[in-house]
PDB file of N, CA and C in Angstrom:
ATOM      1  N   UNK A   1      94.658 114.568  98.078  1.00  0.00           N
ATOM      2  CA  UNK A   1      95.492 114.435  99.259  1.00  0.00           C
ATOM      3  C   UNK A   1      96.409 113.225  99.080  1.00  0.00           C
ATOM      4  N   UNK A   2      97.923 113.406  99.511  1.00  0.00           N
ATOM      5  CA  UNK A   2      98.341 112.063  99.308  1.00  0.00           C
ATOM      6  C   UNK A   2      99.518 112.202 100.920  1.00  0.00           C
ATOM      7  N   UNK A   3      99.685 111.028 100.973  1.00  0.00           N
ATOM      8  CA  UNK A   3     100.583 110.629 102.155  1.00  0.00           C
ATOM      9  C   UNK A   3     101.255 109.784 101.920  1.00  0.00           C
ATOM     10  N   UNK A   4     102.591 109.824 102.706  1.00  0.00           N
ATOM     11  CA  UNK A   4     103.324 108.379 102.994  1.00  0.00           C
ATOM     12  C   UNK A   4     103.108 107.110 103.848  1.00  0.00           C
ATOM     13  N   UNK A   5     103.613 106.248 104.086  1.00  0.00           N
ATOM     14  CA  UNK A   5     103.073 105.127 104.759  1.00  0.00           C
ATOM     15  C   UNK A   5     104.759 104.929 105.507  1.00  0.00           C
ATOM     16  N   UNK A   6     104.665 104.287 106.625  1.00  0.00           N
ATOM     17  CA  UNK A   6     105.752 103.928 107.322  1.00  0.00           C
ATOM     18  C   UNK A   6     106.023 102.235 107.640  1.00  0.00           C
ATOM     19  N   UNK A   7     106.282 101.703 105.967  1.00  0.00           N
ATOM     20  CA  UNK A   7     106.112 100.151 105.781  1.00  0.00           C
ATOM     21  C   UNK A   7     107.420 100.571 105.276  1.00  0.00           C
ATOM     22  N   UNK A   8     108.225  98.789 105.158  1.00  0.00           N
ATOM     23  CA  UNK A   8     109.692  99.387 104.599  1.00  0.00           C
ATOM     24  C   UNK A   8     109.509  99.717 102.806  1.00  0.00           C
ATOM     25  N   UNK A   9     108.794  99.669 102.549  1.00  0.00           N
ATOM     26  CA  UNK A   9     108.587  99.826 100.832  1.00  0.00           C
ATOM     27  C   UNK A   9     107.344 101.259 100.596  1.00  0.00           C
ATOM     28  N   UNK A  10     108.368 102.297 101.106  1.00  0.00           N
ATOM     29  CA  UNK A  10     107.604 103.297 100.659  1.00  0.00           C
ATOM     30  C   UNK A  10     107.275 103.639  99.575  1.00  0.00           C
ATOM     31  N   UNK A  11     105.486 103.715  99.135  1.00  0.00           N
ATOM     32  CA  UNK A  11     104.780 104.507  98.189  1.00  0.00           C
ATOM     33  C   UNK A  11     103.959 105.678  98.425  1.00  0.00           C
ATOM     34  N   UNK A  12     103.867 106.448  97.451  1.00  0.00           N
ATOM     35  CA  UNK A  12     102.874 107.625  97.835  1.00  0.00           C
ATOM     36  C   UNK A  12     101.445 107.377  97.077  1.00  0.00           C
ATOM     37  N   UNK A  13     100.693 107.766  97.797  1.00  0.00           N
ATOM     38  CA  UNK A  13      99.594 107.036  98.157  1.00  0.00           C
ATOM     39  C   UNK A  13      98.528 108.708  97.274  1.00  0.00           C
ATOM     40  N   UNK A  14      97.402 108.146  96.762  1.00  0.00           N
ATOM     41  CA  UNK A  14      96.941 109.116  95.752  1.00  0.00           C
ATOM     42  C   UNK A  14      95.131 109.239  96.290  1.00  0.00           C
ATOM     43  N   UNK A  15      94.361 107.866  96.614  1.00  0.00           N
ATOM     44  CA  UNK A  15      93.155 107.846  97.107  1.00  0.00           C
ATOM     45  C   UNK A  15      93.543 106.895  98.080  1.00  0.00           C
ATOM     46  N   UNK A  16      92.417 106.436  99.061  1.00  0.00           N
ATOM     47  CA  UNK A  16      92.035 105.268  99.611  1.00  0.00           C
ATOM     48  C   UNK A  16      90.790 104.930 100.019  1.00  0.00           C
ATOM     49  N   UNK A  17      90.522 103.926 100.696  1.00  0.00           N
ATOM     50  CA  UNK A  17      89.627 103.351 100.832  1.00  0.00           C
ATOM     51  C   UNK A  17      88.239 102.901  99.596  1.00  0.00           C
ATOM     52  N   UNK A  18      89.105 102.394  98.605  1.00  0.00           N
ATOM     53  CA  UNK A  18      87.889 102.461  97.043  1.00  0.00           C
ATOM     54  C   UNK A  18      87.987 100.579  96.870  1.00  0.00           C
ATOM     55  N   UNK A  19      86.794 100.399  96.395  1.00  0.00           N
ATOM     56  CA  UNK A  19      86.486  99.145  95.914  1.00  0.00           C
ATOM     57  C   UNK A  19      87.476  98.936  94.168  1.00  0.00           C
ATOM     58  N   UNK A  20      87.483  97.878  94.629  1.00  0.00           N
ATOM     59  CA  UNK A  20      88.799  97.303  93.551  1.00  0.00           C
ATOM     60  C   UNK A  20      88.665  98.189  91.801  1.00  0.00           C
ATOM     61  N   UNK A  21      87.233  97.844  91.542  1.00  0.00           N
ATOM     62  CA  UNK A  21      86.416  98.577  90.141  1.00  0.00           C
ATOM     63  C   UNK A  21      87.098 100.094  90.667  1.00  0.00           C
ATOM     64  N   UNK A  22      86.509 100.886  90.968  1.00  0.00           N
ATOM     65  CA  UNK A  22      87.016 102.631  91.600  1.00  0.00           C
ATOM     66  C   UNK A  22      88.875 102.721  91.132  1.00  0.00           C
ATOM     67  N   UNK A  23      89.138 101.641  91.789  1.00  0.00           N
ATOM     68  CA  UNK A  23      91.328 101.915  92.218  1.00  0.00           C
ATOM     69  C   UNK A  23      91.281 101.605  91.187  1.00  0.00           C
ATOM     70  N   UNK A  24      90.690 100.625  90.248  1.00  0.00           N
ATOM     71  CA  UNK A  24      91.634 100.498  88.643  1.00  0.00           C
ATOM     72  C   UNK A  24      90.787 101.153  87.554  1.00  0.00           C
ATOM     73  N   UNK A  25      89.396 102.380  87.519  1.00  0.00           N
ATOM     74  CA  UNK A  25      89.515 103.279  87.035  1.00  0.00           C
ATOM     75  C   UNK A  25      90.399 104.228  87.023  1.00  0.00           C
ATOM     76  N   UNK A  26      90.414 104.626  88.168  1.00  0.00           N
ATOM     77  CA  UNK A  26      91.412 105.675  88.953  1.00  0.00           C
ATOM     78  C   UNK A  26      93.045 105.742  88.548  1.00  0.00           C
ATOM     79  N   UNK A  27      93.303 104.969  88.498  1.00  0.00           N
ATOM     80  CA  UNK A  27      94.639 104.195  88.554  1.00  0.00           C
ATOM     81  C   UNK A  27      94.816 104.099  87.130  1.00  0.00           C
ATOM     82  N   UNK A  28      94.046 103.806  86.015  1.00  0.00           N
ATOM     83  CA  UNK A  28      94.057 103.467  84.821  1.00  0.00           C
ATOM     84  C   UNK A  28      94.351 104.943  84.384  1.00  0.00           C
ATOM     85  N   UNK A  29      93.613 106.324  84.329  1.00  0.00           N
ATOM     86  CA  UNK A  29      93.464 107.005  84.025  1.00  0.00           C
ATOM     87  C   UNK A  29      94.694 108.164  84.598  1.00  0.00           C
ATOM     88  N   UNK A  30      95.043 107.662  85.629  1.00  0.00           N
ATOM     89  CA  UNK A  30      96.178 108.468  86.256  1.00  0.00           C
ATOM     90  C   UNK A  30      97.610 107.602  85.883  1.00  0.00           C
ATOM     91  N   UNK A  31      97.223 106.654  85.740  1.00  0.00           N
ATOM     92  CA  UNK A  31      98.803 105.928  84.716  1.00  0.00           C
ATOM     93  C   UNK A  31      99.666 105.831  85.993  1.00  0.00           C
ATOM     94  N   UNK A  32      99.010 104.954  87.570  1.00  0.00           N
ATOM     95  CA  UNK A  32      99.822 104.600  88.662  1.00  0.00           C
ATOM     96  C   UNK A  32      98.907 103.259  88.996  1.00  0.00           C
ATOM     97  N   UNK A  33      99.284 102.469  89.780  1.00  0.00           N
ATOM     98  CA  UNK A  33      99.078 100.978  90.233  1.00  0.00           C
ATOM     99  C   UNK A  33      97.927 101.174  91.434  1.00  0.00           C
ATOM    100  N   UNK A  34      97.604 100.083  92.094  1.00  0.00           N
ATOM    101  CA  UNK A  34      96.434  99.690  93.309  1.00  0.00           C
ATOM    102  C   UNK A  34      97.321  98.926  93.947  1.00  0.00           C
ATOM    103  N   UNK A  35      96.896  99.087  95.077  1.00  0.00           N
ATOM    104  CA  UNK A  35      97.368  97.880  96.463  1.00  0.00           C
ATOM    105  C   UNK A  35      96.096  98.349  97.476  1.00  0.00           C
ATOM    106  N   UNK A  36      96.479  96.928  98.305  1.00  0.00           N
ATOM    107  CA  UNK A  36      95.579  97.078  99.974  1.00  0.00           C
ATOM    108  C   UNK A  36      97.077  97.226 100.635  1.00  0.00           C
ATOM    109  N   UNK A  37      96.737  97.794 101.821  1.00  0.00           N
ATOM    110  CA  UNK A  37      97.592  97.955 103.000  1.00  0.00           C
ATOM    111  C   UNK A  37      98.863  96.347 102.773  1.00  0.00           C
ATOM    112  N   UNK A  38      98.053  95.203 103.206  1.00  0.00           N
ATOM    113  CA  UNK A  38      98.966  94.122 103.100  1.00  0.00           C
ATOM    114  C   UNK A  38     100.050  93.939 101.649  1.00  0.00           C
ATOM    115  N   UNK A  39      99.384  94.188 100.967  1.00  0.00           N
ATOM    116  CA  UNK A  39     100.446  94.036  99.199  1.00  0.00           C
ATOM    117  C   UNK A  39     101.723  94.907  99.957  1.00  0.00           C
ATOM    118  N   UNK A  40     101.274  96.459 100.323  1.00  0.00           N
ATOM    119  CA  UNK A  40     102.145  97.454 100.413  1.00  0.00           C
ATOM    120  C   UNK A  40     102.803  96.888 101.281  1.00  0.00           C
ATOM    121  N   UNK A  41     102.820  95.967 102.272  1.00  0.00           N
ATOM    122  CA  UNK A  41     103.772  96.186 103.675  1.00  0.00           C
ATOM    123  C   UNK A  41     104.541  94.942 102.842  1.00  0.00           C
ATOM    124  N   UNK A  42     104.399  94.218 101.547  1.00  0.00           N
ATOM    125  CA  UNK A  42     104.902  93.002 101.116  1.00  0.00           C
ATOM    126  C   UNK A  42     105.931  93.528 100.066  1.00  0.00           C
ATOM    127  N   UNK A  43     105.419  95.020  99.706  1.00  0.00           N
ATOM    128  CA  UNK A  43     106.610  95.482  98.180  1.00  0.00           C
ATOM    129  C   UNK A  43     105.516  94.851  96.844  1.00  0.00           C
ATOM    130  N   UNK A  44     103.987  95.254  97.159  1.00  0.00           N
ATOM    131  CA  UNK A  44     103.476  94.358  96.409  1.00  0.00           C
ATOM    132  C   UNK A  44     102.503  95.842  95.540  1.00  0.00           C
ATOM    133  N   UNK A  45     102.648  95.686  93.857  1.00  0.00           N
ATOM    134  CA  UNK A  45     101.142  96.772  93.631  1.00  0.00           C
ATOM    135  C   UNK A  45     100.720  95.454  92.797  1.00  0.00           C
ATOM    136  N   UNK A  46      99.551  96.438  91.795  1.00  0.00           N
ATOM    137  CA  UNK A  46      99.137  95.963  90.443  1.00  0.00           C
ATOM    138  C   UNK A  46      98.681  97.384  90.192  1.00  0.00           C
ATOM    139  N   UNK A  47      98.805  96.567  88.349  1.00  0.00           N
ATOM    140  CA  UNK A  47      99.118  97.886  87.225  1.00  0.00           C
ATOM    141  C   UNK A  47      97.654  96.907  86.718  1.00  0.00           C
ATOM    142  N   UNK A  48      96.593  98.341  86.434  1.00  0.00           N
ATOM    143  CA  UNK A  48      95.597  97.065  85.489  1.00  0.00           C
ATOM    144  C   UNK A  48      96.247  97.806  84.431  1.00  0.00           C
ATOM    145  N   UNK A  49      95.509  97.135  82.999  1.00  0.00           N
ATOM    146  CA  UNK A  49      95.839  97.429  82.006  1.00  0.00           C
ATOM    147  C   UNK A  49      94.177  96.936  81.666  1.00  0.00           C
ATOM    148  N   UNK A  50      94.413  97.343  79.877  1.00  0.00           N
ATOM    149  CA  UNK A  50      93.392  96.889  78.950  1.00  0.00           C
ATOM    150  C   UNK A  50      94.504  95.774  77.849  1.00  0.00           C
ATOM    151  N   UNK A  51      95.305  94.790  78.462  1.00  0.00           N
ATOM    152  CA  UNK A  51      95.699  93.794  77.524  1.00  0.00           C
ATOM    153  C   UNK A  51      95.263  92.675  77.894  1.00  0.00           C
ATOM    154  N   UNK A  52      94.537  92.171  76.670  1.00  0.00           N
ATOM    155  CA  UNK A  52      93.364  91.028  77.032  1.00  0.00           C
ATOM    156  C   UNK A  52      94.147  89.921  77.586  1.00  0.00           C
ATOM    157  N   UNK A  53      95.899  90.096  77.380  1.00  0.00           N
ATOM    158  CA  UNK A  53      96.506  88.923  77.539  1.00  0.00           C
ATOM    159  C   UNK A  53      97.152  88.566  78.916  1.00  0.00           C
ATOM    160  N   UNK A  54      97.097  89.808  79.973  1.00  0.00           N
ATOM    161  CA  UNK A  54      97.536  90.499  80.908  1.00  0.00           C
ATOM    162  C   UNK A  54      96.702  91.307  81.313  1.00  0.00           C
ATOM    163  N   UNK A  55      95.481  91.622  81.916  1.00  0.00           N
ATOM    164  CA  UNK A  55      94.578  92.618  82.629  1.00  0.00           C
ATOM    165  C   UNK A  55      95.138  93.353  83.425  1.00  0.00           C
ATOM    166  N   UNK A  56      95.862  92.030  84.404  1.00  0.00           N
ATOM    167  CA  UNK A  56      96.547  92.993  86.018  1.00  0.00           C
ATOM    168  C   UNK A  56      97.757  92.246  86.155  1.00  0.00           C
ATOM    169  N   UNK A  57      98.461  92.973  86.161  1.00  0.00           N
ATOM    170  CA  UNK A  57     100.269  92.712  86.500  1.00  0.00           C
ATOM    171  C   UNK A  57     100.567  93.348  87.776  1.00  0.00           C
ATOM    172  N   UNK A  58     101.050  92.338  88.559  1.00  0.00           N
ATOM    173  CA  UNK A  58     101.815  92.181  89.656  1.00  0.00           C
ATOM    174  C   UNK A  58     102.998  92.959  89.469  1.00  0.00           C
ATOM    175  N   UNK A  59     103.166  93.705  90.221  1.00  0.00           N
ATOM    176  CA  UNK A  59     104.310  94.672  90.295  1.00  0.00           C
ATOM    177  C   UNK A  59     105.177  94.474  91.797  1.00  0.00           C
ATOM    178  N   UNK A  60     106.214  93.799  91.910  1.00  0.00           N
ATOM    179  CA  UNK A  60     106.787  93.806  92.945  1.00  0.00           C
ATOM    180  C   UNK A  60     108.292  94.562  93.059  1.00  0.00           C
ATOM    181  N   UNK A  61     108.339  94.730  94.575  1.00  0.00           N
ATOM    182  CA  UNK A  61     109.271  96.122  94.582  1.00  0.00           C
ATOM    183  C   UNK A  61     110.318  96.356  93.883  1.00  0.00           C
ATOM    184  N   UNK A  62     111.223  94.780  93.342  1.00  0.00           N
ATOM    185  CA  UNK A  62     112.507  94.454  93.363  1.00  0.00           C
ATOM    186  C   UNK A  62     112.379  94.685  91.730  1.00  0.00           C
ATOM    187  N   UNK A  63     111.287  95.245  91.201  1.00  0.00           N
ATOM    188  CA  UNK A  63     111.472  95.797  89.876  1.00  0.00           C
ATOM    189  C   UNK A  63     110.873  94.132  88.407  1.00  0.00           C
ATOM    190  N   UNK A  64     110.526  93.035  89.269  1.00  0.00           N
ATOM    191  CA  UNK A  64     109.880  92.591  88.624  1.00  0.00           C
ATOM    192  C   UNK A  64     108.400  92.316  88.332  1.00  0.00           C
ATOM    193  N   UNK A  65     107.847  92.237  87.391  1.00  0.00           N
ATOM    194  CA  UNK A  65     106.689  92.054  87.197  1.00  0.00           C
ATOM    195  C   UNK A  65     106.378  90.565  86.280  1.00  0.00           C
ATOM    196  N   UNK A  66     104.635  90.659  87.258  1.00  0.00           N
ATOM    197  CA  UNK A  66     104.335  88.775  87.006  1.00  0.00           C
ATOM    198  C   UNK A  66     103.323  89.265  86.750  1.00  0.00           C
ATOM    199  N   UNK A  67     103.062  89.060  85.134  1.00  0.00           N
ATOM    200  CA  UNK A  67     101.269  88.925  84.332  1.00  0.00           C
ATOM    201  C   UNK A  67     100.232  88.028  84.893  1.00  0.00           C
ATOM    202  N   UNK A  68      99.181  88.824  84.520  1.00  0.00           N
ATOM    203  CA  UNK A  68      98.129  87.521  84.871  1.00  0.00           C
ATOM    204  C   UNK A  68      97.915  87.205  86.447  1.00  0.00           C
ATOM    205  N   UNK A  69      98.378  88.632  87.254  1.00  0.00           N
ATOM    206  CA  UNK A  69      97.639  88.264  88.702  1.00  0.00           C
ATOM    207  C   UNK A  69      96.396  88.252  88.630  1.00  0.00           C
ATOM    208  N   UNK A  70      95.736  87.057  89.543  1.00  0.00           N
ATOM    209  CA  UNK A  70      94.159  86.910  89.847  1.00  0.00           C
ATOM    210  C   UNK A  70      93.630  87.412  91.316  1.00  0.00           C
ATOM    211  N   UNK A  71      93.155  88.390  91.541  1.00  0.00           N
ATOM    212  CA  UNK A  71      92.796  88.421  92.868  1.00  0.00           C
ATOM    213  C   UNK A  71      91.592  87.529  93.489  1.00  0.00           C
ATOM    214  N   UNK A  72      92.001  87.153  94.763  1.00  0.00           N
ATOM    215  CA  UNK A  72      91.362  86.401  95.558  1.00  0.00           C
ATOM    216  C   UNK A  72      89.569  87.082  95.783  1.00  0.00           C
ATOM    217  N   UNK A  73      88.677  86.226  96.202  1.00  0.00           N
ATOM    218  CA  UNK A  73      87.310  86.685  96.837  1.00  0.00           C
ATOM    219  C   UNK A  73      87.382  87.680  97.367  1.00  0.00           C
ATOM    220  N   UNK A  74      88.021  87.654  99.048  1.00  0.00           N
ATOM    221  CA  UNK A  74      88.253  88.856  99.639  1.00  0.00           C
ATOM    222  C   UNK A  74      88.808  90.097  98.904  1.00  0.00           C
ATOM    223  N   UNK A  75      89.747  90.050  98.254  1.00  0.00           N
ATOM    224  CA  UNK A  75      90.279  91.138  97.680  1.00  0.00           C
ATOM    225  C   UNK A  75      89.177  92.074  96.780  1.00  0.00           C
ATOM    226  N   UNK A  76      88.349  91.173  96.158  1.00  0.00           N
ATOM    227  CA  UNK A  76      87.577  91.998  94.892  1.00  0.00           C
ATOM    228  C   UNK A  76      86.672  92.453  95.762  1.00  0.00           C
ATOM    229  N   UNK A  77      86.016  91.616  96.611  1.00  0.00           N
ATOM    230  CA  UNK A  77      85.108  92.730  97.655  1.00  0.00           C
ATOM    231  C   UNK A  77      85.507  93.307  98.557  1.00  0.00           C
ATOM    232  N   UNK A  78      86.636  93.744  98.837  1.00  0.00           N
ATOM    233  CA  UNK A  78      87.516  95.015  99.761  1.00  0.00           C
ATOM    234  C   UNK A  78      87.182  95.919  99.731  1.00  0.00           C
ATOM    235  N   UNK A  79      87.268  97.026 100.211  1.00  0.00           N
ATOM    236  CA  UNK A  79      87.249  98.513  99.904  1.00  0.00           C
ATOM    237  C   UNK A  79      88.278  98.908 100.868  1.00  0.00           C
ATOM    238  N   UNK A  80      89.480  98.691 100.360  1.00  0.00           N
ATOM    239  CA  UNK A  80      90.599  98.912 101.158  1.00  0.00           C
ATOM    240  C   UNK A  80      91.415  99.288 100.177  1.00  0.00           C
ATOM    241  N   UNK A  81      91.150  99.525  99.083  1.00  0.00           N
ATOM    242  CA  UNK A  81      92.355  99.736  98.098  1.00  0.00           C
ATOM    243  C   UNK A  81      92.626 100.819  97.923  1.00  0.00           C
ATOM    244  N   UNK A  82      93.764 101.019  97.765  1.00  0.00           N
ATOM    245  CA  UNK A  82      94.150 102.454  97.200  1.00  0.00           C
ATOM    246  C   UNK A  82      94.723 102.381  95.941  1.00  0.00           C
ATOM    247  N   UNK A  83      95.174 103.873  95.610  1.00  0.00           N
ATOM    248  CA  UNK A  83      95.914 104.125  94.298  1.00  0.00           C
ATOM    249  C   UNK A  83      97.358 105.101  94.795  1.00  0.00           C
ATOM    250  N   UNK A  84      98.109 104.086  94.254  1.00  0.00           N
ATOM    251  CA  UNK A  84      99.816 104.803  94.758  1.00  0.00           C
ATOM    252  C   UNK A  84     100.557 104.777  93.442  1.00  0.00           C
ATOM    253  N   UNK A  85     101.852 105.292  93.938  1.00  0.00           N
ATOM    254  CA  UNK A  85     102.466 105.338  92.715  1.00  0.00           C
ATOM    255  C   UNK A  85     103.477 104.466  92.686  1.00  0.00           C
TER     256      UNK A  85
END
């Protein structure tokens, strides 16, 4: 099932509600990014990867990307994440 969201940075949206581990299997294997609700309403994903040098890249709307995002406490124990494209 997928849906749109009515934030100004529309993505289409693939699962939700998965713990961070789940969205970047998911996400890895389907070759699309993770966000929580807040990233999305910011123009915000992440892309994991398997580069030891870069795990998770920050993907922001305006088409740049910043290596080496760390997510916060809250974030890794969320289960708010989804997988969008």
């Amino acid at each position: 099932m997928t849906k749109k969201m009515d934030y100004p940075y529309q993505r289409k949206i693939y699962f939700t509600n998965l713990n961070i581990s789940d969205a970047c299997r998911l996400a890895t294997a389907l070759n699309k990014s993770i966000a929580t609700i807040e990233m999305i309403k910011h123009g915000l994903s992440v892309i994991p990867t398997n580069d030891l040098n870069s795990p998770l890249v920050l993907n922001v709307n305006d088409g740049k990307r910043i290596p080496m995002w760390s997510p916060s406490l809250n974030e890794l124990i969320s289960k708010d994440w989804m997988v969008l494209d």
